[in-house]
C-alpha atoms as a PDB file:
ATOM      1  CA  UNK A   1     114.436  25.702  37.313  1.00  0.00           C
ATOM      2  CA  UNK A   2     113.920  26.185  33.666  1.00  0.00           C
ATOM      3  CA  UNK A   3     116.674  27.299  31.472  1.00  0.00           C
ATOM      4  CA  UNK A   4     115.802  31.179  29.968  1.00  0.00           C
ATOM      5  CA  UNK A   5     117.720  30.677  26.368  1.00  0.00           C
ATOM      6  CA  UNK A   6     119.857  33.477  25.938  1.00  0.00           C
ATOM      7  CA  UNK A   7     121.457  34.306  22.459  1.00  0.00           C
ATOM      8  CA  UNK A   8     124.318  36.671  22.694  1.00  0.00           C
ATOM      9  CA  UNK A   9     125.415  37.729  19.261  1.00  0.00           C
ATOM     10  CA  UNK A  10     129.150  39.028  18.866  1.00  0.00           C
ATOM     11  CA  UNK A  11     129.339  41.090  15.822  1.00  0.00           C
ATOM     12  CA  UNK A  12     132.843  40.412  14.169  1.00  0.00           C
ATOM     13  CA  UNK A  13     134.397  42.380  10.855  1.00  0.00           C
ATOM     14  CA  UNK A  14     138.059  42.578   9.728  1.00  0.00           C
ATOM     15  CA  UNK A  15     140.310  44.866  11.796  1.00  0.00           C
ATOM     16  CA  UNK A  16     138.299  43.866  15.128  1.00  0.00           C
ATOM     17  CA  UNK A  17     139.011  44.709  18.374  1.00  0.00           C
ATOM     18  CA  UNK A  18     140.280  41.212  19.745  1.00  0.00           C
ATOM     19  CA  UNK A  19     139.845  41.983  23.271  1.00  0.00           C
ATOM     20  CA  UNK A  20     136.251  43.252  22.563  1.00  0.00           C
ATOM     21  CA  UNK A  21     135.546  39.627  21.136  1.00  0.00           C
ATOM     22  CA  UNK A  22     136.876  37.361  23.653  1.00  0.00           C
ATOM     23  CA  UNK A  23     136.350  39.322  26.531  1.00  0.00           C
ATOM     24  CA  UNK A  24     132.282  38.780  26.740  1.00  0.00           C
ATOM     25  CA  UNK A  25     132.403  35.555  25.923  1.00  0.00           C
ATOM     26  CA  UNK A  26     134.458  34.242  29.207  1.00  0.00           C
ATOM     27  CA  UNK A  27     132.237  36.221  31.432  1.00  0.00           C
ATOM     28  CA  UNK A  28     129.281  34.556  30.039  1.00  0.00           C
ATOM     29  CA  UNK A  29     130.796  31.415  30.101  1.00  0.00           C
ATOM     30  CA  UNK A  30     131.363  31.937  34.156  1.00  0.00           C
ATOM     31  CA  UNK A  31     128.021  32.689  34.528  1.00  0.00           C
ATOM     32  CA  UNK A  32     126.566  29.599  33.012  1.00  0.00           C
ATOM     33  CA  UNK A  33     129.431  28.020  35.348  1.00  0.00           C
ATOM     34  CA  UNK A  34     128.032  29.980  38.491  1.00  0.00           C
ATOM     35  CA  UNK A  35     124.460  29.020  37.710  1.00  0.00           C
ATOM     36  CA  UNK A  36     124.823  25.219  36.017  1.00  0.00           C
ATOM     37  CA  UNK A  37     121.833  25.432  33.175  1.00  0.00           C
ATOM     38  CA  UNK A  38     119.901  28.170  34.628  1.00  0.00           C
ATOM     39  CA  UNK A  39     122.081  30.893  32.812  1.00  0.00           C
ATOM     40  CA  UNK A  40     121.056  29.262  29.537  1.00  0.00           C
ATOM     41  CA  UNK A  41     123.672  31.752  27.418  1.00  0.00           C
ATOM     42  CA  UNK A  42     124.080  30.567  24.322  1.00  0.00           C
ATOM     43  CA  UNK A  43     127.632  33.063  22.972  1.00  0.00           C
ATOM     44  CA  UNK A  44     127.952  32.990  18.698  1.00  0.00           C
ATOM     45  CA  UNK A  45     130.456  35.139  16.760  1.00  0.00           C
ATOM     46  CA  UNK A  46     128.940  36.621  13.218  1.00  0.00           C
ATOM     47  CA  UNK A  47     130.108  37.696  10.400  1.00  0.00           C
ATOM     48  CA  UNK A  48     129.335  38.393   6.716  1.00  0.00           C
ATOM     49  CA  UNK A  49     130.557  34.950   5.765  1.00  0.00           C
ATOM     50  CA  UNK A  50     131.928  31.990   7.397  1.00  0.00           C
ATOM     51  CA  UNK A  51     135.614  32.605   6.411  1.00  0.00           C
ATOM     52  CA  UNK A  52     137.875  33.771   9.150  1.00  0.00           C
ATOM     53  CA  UNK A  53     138.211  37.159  10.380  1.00  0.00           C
ATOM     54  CA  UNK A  54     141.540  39.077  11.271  1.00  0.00           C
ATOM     55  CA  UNK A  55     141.184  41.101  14.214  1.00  0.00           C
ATOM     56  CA  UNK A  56     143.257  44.094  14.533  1.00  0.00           C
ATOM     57  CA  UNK A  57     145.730  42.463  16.657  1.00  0.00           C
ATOM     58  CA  UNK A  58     146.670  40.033  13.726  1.00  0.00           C
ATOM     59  CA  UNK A  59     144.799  36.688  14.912  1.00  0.00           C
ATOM     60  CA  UNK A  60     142.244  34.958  13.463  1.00  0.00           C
ATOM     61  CA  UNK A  61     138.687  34.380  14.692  1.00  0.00           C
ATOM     62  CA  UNK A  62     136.466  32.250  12.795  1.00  0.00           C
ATOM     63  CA  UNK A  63     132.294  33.138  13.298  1.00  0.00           C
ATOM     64  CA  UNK A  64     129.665  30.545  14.098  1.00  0.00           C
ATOM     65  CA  UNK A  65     127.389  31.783  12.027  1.00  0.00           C
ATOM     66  CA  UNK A  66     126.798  34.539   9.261  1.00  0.00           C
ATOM     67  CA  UNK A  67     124.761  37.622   9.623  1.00  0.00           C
ATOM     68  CA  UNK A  68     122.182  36.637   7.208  1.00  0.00           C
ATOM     69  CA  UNK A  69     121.527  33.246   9.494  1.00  0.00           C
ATOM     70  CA  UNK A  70     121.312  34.767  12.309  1.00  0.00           C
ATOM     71  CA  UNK A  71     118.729  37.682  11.217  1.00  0.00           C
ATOM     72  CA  UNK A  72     116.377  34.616  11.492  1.00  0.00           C
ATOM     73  CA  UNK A  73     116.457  34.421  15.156  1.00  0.00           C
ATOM     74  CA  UNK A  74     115.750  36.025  17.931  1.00  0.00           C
ATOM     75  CA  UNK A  75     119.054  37.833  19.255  1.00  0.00           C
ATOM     76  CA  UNK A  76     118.628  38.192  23.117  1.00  0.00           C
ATOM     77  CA  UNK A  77     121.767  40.535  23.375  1.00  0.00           C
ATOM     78  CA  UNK A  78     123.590  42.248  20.312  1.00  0.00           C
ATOM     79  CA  UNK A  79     127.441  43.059  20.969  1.00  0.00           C
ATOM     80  CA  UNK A  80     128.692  45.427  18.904  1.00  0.00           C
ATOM     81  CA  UNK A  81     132.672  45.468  19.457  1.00  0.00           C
ATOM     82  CA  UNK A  82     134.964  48.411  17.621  1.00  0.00           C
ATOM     83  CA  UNK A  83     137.638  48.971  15.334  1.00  0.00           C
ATOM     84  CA  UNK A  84     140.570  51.713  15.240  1.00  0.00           C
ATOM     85  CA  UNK A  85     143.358  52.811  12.907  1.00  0.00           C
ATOM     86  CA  UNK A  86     146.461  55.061  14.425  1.00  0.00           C
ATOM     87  CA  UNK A  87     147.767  57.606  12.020  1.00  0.00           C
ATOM     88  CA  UNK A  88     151.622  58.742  12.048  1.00  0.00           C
ATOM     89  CA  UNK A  89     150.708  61.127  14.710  1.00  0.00           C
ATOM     90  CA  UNK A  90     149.949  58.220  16.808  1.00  0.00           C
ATOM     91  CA  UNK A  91     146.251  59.852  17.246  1.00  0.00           C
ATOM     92  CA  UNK A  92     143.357  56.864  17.098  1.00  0.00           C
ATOM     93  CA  UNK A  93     140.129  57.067  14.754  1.00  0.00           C
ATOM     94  CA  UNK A  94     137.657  54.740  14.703  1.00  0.00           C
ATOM     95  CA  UNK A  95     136.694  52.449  11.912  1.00  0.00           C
ATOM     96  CA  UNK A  96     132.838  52.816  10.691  1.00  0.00           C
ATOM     97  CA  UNK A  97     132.013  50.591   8.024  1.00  0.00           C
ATOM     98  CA  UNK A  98     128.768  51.251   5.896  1.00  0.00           C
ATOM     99  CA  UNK A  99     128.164  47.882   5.323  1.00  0.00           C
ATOM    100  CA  UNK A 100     128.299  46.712   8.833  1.00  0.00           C
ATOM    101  CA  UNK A 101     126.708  49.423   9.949  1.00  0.00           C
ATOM    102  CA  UNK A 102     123.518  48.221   8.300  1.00  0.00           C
ATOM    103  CA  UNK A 103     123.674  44.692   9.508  1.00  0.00           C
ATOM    104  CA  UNK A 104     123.995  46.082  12.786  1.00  0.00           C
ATOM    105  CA  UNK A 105     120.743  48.485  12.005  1.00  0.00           C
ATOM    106  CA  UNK A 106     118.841  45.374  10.840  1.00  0.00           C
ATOM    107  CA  UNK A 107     120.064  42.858  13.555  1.00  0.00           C
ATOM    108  CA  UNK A 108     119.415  45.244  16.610  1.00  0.00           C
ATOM    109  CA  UNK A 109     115.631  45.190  15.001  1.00  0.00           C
ATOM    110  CA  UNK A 110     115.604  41.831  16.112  1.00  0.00           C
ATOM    111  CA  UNK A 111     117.419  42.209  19.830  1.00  0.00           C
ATOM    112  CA  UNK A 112     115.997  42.619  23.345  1.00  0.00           C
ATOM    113  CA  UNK A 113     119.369  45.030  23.800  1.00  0.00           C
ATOM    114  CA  UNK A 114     121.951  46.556  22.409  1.00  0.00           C
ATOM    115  CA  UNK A 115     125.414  46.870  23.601  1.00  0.00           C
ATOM    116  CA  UNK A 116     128.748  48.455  22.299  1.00  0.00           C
ATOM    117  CA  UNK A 117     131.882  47.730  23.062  1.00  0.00           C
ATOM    118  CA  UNK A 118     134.947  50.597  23.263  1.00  0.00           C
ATOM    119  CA  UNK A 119     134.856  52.362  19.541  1.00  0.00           C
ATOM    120  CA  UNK A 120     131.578  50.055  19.112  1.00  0.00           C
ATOM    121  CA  UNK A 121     129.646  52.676  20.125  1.00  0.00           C
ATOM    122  CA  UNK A 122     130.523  54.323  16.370  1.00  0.00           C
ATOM    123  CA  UNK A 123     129.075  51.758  15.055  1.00  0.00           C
ATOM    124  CA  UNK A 124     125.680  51.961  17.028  1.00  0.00           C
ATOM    125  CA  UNK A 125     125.845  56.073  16.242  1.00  0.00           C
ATOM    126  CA  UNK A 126     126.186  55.801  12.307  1.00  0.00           C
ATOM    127  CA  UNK A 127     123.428  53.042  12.745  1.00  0.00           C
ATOM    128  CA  UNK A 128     121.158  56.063  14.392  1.00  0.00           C
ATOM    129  CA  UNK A 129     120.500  53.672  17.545  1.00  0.00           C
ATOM    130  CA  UNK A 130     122.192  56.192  19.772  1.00  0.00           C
ATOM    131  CA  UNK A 131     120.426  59.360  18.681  1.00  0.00           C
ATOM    132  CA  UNK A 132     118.845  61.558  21.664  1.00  0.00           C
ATOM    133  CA  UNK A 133     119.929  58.884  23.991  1.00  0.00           C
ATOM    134  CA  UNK A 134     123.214  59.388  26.287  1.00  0.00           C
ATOM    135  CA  UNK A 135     126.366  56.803  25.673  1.00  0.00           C
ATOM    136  CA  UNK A 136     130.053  56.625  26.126  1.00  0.00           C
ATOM    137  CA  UNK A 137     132.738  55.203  24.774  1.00  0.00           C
ATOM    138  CA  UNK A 138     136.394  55.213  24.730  1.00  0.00           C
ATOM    139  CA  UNK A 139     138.062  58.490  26.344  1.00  0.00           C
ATOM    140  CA  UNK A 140     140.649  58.809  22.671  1.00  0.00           C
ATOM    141  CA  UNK A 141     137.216  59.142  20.828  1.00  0.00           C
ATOM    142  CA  UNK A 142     134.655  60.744  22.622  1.00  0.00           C
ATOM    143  CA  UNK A 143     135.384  64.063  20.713  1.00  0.00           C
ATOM    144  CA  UNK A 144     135.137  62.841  17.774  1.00  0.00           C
ATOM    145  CA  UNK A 145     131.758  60.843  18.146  1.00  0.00           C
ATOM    146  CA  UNK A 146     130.422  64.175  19.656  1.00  0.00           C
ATOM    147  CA  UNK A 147     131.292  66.089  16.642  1.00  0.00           C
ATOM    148  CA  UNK A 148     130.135  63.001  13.958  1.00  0.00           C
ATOM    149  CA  UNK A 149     127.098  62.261  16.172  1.00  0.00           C
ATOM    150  CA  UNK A 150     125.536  65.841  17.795  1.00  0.00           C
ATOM    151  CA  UNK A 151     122.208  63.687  18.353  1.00  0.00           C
ATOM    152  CA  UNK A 152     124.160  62.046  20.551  1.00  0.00           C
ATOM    153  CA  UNK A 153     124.733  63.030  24.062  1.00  0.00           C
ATOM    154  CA  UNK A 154     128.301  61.806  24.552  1.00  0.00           C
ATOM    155  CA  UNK A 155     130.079  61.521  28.402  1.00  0.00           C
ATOM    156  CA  UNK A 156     133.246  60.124  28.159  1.00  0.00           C
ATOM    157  CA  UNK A 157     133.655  59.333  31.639  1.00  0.00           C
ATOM    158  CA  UNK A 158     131.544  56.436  32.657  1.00  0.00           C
ATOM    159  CA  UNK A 159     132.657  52.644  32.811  1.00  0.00           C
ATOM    160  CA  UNK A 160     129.332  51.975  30.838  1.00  0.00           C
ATOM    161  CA  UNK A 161     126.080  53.587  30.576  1.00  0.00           C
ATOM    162  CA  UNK A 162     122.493  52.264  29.941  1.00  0.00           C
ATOM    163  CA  UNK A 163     120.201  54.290  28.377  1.00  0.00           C
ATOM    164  CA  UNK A 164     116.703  51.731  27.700  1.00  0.00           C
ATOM    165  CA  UNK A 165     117.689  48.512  25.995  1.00  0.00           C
ATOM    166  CA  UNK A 166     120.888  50.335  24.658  1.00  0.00           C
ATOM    167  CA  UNK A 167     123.986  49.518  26.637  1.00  0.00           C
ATOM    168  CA  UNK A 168     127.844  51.243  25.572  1.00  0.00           C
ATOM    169  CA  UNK A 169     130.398  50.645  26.925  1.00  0.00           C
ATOM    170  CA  UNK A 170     134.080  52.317  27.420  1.00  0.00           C
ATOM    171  CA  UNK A 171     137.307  51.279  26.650  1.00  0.00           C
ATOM    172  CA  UNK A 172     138.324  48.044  25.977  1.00  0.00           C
ATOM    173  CA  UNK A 173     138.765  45.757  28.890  1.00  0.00           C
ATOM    174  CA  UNK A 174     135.504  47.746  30.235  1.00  0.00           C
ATOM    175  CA  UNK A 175     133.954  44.836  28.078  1.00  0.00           C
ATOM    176  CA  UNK A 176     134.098  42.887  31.083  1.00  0.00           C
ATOM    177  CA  UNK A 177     132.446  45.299  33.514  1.00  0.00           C
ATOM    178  CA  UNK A 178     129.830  45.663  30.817  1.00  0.00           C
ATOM    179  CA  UNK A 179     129.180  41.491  30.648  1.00  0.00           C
ATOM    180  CA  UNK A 180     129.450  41.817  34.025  1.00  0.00           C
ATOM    181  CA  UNK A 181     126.498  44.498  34.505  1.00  0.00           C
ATOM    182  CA  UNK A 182     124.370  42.572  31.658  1.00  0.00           C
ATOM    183  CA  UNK A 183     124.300  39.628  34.103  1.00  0.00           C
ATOM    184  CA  UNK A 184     123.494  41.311  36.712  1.00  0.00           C
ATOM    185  CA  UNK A 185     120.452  42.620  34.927  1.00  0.00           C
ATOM    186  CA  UNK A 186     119.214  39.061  34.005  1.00  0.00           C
ATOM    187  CA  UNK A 187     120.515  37.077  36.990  1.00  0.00           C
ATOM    188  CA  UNK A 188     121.033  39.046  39.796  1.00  0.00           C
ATOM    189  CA  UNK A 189     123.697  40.866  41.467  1.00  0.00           C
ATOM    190  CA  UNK A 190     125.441  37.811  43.603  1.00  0.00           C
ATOM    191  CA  UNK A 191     125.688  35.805  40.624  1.00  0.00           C
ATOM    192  CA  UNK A 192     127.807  38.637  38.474  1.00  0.00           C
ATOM    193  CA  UNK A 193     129.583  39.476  41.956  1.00  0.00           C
ATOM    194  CA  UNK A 194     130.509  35.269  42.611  1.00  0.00           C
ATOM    195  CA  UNK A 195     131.630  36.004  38.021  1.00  0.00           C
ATOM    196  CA  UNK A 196     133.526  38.873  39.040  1.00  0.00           C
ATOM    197  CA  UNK A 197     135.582  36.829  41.571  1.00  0.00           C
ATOM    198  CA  UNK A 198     136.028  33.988  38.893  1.00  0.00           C
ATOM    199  CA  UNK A 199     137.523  36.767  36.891  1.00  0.00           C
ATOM    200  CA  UNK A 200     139.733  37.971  39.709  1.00  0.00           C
ATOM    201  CA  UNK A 201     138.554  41.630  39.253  1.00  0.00           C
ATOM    202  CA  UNK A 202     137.840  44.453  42.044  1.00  0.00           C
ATOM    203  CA  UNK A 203     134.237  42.707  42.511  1.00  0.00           C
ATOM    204  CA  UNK A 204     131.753  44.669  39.643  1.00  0.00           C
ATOM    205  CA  UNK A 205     132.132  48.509  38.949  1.00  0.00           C
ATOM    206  CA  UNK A 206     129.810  50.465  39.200  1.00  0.00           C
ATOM    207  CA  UNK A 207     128.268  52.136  35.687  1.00  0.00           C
ATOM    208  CA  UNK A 208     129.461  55.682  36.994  1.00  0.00           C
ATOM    209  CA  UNK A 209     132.756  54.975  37.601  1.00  0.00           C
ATOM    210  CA  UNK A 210     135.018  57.022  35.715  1.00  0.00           C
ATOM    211  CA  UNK A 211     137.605  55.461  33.129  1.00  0.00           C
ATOM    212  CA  UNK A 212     139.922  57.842  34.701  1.00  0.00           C
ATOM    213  CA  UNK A 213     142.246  57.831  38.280  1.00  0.00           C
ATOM    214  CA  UNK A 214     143.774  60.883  38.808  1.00  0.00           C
ATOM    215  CA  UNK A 215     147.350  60.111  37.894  1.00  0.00           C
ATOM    216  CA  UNK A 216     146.577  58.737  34.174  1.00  0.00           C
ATOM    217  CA  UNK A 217     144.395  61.704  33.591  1.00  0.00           C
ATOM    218  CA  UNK A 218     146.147  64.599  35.144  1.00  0.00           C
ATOM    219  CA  UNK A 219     149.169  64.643  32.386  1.00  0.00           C
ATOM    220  CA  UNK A 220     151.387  67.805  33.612  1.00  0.00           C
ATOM    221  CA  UNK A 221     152.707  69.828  31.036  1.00  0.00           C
ATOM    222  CA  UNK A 222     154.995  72.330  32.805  1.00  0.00           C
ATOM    223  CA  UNK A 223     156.866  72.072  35.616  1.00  0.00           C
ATOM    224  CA  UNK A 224     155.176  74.301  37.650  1.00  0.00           C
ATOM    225  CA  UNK A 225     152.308  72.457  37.611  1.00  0.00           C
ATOM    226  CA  UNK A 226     154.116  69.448  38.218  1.00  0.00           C
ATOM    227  CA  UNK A 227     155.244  71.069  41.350  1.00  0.00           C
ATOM    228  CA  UNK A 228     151.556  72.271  42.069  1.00  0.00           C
ATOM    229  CA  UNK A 229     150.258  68.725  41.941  1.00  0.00           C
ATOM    230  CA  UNK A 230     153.188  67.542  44.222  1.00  0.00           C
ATOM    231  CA  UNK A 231     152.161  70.417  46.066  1.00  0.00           C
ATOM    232  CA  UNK A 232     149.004  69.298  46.781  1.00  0.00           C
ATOM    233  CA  UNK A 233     149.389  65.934  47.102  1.00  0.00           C
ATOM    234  CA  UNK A 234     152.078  66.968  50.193  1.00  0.00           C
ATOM    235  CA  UNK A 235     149.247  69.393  51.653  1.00  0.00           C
ATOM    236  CA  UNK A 236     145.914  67.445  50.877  1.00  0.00           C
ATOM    237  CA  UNK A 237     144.148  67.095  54.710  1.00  0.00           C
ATOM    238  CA  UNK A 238     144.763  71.277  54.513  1.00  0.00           C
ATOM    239  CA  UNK A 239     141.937  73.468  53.382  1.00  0.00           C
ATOM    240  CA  UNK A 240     143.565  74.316  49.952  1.00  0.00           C
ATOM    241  CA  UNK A 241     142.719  77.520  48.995  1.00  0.00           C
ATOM    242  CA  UNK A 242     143.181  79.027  45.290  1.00  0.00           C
ATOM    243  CA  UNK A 243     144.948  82.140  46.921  1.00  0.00           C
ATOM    244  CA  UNK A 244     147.309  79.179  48.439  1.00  0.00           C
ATOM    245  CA  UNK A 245     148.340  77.529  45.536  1.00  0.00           C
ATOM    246  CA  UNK A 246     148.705  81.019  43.870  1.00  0.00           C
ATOM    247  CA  UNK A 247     150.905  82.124  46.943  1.00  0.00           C
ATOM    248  CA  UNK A 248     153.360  78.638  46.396  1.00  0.00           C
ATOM    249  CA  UNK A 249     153.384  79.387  42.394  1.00  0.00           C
ATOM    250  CA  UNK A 250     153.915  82.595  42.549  1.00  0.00           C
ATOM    251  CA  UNK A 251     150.802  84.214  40.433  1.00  0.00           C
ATOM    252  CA  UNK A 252     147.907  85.829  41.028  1.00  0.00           C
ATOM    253  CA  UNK A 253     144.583  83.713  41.735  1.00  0.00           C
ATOM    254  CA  UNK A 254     143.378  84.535  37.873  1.00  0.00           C
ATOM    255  CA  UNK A 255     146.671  83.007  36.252  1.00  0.00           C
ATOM    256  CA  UNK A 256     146.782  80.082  38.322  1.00  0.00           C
ATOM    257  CA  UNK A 257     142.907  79.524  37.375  1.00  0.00           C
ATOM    258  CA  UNK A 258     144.003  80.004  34.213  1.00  0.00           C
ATOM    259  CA  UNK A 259     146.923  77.568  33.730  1.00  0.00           C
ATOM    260  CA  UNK A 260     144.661  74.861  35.488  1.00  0.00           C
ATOM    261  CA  UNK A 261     142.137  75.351  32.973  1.00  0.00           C
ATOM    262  CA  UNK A 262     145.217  75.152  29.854  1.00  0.00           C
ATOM    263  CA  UNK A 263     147.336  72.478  30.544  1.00  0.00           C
ATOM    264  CA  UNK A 264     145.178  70.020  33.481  1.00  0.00           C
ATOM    265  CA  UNK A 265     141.422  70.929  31.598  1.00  0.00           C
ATOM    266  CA  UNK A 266     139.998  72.004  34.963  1.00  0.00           C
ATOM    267  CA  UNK A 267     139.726  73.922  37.790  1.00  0.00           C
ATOM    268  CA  UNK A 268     141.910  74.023  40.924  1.00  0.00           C
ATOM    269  CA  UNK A 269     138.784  72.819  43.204  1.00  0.00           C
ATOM    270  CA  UNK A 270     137.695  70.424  40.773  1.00  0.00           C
ATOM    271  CA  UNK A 271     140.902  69.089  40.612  1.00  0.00           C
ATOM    272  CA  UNK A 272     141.879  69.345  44.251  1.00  0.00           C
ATOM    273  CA  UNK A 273     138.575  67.124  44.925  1.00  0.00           C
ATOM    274  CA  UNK A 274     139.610  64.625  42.118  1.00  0.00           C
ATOM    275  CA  UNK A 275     142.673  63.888  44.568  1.00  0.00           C
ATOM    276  CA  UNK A 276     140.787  63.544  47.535  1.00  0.00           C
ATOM    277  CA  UNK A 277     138.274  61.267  46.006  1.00  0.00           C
ATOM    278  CA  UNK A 278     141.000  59.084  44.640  1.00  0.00           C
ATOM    279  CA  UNK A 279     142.604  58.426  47.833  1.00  0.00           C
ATOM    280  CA  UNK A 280     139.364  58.431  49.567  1.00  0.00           C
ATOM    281  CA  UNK A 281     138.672  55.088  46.993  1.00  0.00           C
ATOM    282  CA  UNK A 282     142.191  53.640  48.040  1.00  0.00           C
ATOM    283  CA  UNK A 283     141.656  53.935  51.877  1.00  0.00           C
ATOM    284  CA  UNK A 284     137.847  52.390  51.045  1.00  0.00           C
ATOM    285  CA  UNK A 285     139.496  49.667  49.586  1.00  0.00           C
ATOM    286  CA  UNK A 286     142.253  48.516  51.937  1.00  0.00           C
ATOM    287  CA  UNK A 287     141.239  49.537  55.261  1.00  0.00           C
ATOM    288  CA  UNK A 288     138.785  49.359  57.880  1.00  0.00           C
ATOM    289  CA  UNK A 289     138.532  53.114  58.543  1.00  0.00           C
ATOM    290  CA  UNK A 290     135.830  55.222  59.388  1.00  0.00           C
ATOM    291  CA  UNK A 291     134.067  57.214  56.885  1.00  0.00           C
ATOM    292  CA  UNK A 292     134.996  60.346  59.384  1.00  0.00           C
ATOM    293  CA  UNK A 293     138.551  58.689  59.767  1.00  0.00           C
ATOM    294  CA  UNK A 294     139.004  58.962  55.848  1.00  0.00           C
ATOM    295  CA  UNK A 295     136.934  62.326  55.452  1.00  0.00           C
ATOM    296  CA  UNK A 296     139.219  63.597  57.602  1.00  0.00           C
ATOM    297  CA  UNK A 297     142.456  62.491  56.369  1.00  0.00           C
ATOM    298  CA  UNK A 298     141.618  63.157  52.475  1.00  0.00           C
ATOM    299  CA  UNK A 299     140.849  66.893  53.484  1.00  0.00           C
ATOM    300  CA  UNK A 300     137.092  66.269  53.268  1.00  0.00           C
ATOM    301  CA  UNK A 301     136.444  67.246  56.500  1.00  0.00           C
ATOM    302  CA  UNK A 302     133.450  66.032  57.238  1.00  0.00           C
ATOM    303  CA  UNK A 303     131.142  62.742  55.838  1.00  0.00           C
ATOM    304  CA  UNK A 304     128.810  65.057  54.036  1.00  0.00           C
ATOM    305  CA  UNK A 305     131.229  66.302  51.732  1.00  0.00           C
ATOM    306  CA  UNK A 306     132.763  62.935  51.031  1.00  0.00           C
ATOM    307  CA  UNK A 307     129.353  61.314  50.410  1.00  0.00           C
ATOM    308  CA  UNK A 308     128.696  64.250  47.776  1.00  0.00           C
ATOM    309  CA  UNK A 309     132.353  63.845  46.198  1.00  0.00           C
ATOM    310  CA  UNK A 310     131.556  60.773  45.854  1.00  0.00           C
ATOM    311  CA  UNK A 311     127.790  60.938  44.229  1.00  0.00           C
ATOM    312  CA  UNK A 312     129.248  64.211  41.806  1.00  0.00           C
ATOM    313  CA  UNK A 313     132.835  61.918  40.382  1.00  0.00           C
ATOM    314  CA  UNK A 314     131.864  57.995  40.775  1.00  0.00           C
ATOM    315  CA  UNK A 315     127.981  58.037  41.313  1.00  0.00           C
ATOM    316  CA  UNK A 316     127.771  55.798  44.134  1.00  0.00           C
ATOM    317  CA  UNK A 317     128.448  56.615  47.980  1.00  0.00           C
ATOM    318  CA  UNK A 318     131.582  55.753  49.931  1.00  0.00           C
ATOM    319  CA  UNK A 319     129.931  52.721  51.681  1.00  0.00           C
ATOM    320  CA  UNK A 320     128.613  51.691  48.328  1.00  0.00           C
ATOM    321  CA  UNK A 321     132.015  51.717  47.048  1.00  0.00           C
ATOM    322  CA  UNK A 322     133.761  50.268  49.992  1.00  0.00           C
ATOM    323  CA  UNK A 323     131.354  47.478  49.527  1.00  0.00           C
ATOM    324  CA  UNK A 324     132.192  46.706  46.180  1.00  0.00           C
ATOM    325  CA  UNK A 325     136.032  47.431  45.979  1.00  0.00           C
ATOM    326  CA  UNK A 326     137.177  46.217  49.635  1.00  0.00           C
ATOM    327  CA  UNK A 327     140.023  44.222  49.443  1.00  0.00           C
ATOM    328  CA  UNK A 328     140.504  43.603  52.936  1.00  0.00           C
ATOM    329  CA  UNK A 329     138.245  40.704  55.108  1.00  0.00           C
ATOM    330  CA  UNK A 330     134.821  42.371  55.931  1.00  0.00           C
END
């Protein structure tokens, strides 16, 4: 078979992202592994010069090549990492430089795709290659690349989204689902699913999966809604009702709507369904159960409403996901 050259370009600037680096890198490197020469990926870090580059966790990467060398080739695949500061009020904002902003603008003129990695996606949004196209990027950010960006149709929840020959992806070790799902586009899904075992993940997630699970989401504020969520959790194969969660708090249907929507961001369904889903994907991925056995014991109820819990949160069908994510023998 001949060998398809494939030029990855890893775009690296002081104050990097370290994980966003070296994370694409080793899942290319297991695909040229899986595939002996037909991969053909050819992995180069660039920079504005050849000196080394601190990342922002302190260590030092040094490119392959500078920016200005590399504009003469032809870039297969562009991989625009991020870059974040933390003020005293521990709250993140990305870093956008001008100048590497327009070295990304001139190199992604001469790529097949895009990509951005985590806070990348700044980057690719200041460089205009975002605008009326949808992307995502990490969940402490997606607010303010809304408000920067309103071109932009930002969803924070997604693993990674592709939108054309533009690829972003969420928060940092999402860089590997990303490589992963790049692969998968040239080479097939059973090679990035034999890369994804290499790496000792939960096989390849799917694009729509969200970059939340219920528990790191869901951040109670007060105790009675700690006591509501324990609440449900205790009661969850019942038909929860809003008038019986309002009953156990105490409040009228309105207020407990109301303190949903203030301190969990949602509704009681909406959030109700969030806790079915997620123990719907734990039972998909350690047992052999029935999709009736686990419709029934996540309070679905019946198969048609878990397949379309399933589509609306994750975008991808019980049996899709089981497939994926089992980690029990098939």
């Amino acid at each position: 078979m001949d060998t398809v050259e494939r030029l990855i370009v890893i775009v690296v600037f002081g104050g990097v992202d370290l994980l966003d680096v070296t994370g694409p890198p080793e899942v290319f490197s297991l695909a040229r592994r899986e595939t002996a020469e037909a991969a053909g990926y050819t992995v180069v870090l660039a920079a504005e010069s050849m000196d080394p580059v601190v990342t922002g966790a302190g260590v030092r990467v040094l490119p392959d090549t500078t920016f200005a060398e590399v504009s003469a080739r032809r870039i297969d695949t562009l991989v625009v990492p991020g870059s974040v500061e933390v003020d005293a009020d521990r709250r993140v904002h990305p870093l956008v430089d001008p100048a590497v902003v327009e070295r990304v603008r001139q190199l992604a003129a001469r790529s097949r795709r895009v990509t951005s990695v985590c806070v990348g996606a700044h980057i690719l949004a200041a460089a205009g290659l975002l605008d009326g196209r949808r992307a995502t990027t990490h969940w402490s950010t997606a607010q303010r690349l809304a408000a920067d960006h309103p071109a932009v149709e930002v969803d924070a929840d997604p693993i990674f989204i592709r939108e054309g020959n533009v690829w972003t992806g969420a928060g940092i070790s999402a860089c590997l689902d990303l490589s992963l799902a790049l692969i998968a586009d040239d080479l097939g899904e059973a090679v990035a699913l034999r890369v994804a075992r290499q790496l000792v993940m939960y096989l390849k997630r799917p694009s729509g999966q969200s970059q939340f699970s219920v528990p790191l989401e869901q951040v109670a504020t007060t105790r009675r809604v700690e006591q509501l969520r324990h609440y449900i959790l205790r009661h969850i194969t019942e038909p929860l009702t809003v008038a019986q969660l309002a009953g156990h708090a105490h409040v009228s249907d309105r207020q407990l709507t109301r303190i949903f929507k203030s301190e969990l961001g949602t509704t009681p369904y909406a959030y109700i369904e969030s806790v079915r889903v997620e123990r719907a994907r734990a039972r998909l991925e350690s047992t052999d159960d029935t999709l009736e056995r686990v419709a029934a014991d996540c309070g679905f109820g019946t198969v048609d409403t878990l397949v379309r819990a399933f589509r609306r949160r994750l975008d991808t069908t019980p049996t899709e996901y089981r497939r994926r994510f089992r980690t029990v023998p098939g």
